[in-house]
C-alpha atoms as a PDB file:
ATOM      1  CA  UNK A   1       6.594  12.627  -2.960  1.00  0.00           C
ATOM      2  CA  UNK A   2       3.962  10.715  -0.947  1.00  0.00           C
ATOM      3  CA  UNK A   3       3.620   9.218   2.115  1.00  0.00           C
ATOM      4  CA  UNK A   4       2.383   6.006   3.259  1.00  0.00           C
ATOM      5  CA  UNK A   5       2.183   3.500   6.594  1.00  0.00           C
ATOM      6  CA  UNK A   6       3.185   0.089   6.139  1.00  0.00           C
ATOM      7  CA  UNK A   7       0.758  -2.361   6.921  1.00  0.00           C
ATOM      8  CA  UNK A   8       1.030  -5.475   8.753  1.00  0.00           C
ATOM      9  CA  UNK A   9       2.628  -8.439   6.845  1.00  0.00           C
ATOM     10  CA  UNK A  10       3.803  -5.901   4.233  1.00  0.00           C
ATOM     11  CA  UNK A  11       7.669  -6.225   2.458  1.00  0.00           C
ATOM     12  CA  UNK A  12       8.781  -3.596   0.345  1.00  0.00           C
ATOM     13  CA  UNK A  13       7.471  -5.724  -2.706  1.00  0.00           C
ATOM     14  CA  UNK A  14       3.950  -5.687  -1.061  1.00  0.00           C
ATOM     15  CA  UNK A  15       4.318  -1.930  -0.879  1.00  0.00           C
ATOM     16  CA  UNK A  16       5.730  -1.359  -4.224  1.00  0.00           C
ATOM     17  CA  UNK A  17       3.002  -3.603  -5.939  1.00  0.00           C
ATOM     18  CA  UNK A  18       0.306  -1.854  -3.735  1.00  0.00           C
ATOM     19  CA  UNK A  19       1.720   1.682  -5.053  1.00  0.00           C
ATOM     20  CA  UNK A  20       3.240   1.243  -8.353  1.00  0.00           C
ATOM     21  CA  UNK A  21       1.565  -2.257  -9.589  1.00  0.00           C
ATOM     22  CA  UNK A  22       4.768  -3.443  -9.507  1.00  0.00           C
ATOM     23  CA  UNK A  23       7.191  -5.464  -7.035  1.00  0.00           C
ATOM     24  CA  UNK A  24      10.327  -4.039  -9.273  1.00  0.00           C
ATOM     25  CA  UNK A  25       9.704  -0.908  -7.574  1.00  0.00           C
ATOM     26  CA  UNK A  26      10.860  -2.098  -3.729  1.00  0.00           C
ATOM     27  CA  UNK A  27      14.451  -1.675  -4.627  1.00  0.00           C
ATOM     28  CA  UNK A  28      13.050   1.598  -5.165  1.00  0.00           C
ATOM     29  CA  UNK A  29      11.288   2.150  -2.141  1.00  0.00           C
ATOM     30  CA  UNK A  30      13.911   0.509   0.259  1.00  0.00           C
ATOM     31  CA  UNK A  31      16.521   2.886  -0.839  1.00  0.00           C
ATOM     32  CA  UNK A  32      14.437   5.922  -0.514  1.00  0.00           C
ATOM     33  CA  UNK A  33      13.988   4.777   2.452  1.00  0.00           C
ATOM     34  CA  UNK A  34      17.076   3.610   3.744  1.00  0.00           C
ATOM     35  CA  UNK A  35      16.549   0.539   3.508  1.00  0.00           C
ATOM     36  CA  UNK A  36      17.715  -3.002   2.241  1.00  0.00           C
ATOM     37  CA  UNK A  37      15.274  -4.422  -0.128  1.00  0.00           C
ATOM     38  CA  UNK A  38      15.488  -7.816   1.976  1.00  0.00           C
ATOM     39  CA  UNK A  39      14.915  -5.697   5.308  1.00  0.00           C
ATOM     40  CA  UNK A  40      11.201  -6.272   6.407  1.00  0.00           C
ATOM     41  CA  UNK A  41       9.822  -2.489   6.938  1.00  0.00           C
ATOM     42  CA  UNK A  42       8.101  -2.092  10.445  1.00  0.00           C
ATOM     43  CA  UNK A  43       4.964  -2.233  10.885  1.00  0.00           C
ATOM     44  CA  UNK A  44       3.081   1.671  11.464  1.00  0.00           C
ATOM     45  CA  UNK A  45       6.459   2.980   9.874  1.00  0.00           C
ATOM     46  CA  UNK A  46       5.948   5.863   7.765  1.00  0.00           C
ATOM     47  CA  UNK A  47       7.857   5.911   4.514  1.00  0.00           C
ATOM     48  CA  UNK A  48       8.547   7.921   1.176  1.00  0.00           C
ATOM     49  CA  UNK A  49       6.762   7.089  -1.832  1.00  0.00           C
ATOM     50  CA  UNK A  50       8.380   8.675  -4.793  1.00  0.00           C
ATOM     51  CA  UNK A  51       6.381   9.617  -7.777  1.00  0.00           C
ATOM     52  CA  UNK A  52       7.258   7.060 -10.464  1.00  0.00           C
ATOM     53  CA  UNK A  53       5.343   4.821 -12.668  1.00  0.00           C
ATOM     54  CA  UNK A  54       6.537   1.390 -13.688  1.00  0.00           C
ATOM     55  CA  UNK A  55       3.263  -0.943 -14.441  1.00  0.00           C
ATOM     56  CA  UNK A  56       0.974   1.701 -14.889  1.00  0.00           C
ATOM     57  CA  UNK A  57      -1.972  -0.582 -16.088  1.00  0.00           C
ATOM     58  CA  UNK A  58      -1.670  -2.771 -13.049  1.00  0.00           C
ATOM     59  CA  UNK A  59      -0.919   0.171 -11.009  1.00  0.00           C
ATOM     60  CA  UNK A  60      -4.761   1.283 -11.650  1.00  0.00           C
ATOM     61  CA  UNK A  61      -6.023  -1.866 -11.129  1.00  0.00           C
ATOM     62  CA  UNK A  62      -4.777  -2.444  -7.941  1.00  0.00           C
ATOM     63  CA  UNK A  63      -5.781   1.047  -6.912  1.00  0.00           C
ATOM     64  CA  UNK A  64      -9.549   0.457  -8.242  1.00  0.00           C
ATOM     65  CA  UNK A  65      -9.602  -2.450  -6.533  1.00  0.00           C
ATOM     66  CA  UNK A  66      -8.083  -1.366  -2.881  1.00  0.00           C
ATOM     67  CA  UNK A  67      -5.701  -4.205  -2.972  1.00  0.00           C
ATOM     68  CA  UNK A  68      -3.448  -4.177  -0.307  1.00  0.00           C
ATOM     69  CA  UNK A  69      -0.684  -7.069  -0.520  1.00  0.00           C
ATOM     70  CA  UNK A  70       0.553  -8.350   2.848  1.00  0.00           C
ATOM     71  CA  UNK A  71       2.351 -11.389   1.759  1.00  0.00           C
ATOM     72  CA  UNK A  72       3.847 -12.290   5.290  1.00  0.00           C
ATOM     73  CA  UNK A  73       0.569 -12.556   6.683  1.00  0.00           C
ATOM     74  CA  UNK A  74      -0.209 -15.460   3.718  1.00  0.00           C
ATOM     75  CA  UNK A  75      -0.703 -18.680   5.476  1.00  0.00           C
ATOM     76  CA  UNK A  76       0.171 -20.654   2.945  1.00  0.00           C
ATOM     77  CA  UNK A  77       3.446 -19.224   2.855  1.00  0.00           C
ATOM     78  CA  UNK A  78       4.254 -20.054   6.886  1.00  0.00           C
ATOM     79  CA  UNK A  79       3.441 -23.891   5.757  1.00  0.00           C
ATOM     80  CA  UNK A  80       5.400 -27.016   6.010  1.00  0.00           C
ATOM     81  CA  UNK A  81       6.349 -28.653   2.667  1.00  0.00           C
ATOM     82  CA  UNK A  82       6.717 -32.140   4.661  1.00  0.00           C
ATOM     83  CA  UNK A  83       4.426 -32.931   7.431  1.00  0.00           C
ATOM     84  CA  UNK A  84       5.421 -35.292  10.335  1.00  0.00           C
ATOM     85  CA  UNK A  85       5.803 -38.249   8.361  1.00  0.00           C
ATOM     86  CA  UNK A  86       8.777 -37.541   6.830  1.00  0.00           C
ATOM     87  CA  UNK A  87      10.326 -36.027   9.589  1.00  0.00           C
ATOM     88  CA  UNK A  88      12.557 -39.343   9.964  1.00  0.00           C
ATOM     89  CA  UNK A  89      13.359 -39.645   6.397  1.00  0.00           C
ATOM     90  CA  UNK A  90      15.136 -35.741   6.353  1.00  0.00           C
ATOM     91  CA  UNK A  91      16.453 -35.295   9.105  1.00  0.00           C
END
Protein backbone atom coordinates (compact mmCIF):
# COMPACT_ATOMS: atom_id res chain seq x y z
CA UNK A 1 0.00 0.00 0.00
CA UNK A 2 1.18 3.55 -0.79
CA UNK A 3 1.20 6.66 0.64
CA UNK A 4 0.33 10.00 -0.49
CA UNK A 5 -0.34 13.90 0.83
CA UNK A 6 -3.35 15.50 -0.26
CA UNK A 7 -2.95 18.53 -2.03
CA UNK A 8 -4.71 21.69 -1.77
CA UNK A 9 -8.22 21.83 -3.39
CA UNK A 10 -8.08 18.01 -3.62
CA UNK A 11 -11.54 15.65 -2.82
CA UNK A 12 -11.17 12.12 -2.69
CA UNK A 13 -12.29 12.03 -6.47
CA UNK A 14 -9.29 14.38 -7.27
CA UNK A 15 -7.13 11.86 -5.47
CA UNK A 16 -8.58 8.79 -6.86
CA UNK A 17 -8.42 10.17 -10.53
CA UNK A 18 -4.81 11.44 -9.79
CA UNK A 19 -3.90 7.71 -8.56
CA UNK A 20 -6.07 5.30 -10.25
CA UNK A 21 -7.37 7.44 -13.46
CA UNK A 22 -10.45 7.10 -12.04
CA UNK A 23 -12.94 9.15 -9.65
CA UNK A 24 -14.85 5.59 -8.93
CA UNK A 25 -12.00 4.85 -6.83
CA UNK A 26 -12.70 7.71 -3.86
CA UNK A 27 -15.28 5.52 -2.29
CA UNK A 28 -12.29 3.51 -2.21
CA UNK A 29 -9.93 5.76 -0.81
CA UNK A 30 -12.34 7.44 1.78
CA UNK A 31 -12.99 4.19 3.40
CA UNK A 32 -9.45 3.15 3.63
CA UNK A 33 -9.16 6.00 5.07
CA UNK A 34 -11.86 6.48 7.31
CA UNK A 35 -13.49 8.56 5.65
CA UNK A 36 -16.90 9.66 4.02
CA UNK A 37 -16.57 9.96 0.36
CA UNK A 38 -18.40 13.51 0.68
CA UNK A 39 -15.84 14.48 3.58
CA UNK A 40 -13.23 16.94 2.03
CA UNK A 41 -9.68 15.28 3.10
CA UNK A 42 -7.34 17.93 4.81
CA UNK A 43 -5.02 19.47 3.28
CA UNK A 44 -1.02 17.95 4.15
CA UNK A 45 -3.03 14.80 5.44
CA UNK A 46 -1.32 11.70 4.75
CA UNK A 47 -3.45 8.85 3.50
CA UNK A 48 -3.46 5.09 2.27
CA UNK A 49 -3.39 4.35 -1.25
CA UNK A 50 -4.26 0.78 -1.85
CA UNK A 51 -2.90 -1.05 -4.78
CA UNK A 52 -5.80 -1.42 -7.21
CA UNK A 53 -6.35 -0.66 -10.77
CA UNK A 54 -9.65 0.52 -12.16
CA UNK A 55 -8.91 2.78 -15.49
CA UNK A 56 -5.65 1.58 -16.09
CA UNK A 57 -5.23 3.41 -19.53
CA UNK A 58 -6.14 6.72 -18.01
CA UNK A 59 -4.33 5.82 -14.96
CA UNK A 60 -0.95 6.08 -17.18
CA UNK A 61 -1.91 8.98 -18.75
CA UNK A 62 -2.44 10.97 -15.96
CA UNK A 63 0.76 9.69 -14.43
CA UNK A 64 2.83 10.61 -17.77
CA UNK A 65 1.42 13.67 -17.70
CA UNK A 66 1.86 14.77 -13.77
CA UNK A 67 -1.72 15.71 -13.59
CA UNK A 68 -2.73 16.60 -10.36
CA UNK A 69 -6.65 17.36 -10.07
CA UNK A 70 -7.58 19.94 -7.43
CA UNK A 71 -11.09 20.59 -8.37
CA UNK A 72 -11.93 22.93 -5.32
CA UNK A 73 -9.37 25.22 -6.28
CA UNK A 74 -11.35 25.51 -10.00
CA UNK A 75 -12.63 28.98 -10.27
CA UNK A 76 -15.13 28.32 -12.37
CA UNK A 77 -16.64 26.10 -10.01
CA UNK A 78 -16.81 28.98 -6.96
CA UNK A 79 -18.93 31.09 -9.73
CA UNK A 80 -22.30 32.61 -9.65
CA UNK A 81 -24.82 31.17 -12.16
CA UNK A 82 -26.85 34.65 -11.87
CA UNK A 83 -25.02 37.82 -11.48
CA UNK A 84 -26.57 40.91 -9.74
CA UNK A 85 -29.20 41.45 -12.10
CA UNK A 86 -31.29 38.89 -11.23
CA UNK A 87 -30.81 39.10 -7.76
CA UNK A 88 -34.48 40.72 -7.51
CA UNK A 89 -36.10 38.31 -9.75
CA UNK A 90 -34.92 35.03 -7.24
CA UNK A 91 -34.95 36.04 -4.33
Amino acid sequence: MKRATVKAGQTWADIAVEHYGSASAAVVLAMVNGASVSDIPRVGRTIRVPDGRFDTQMQSWVKQNGVSPSTQMDPYAKERIFTEEFTEEFQ
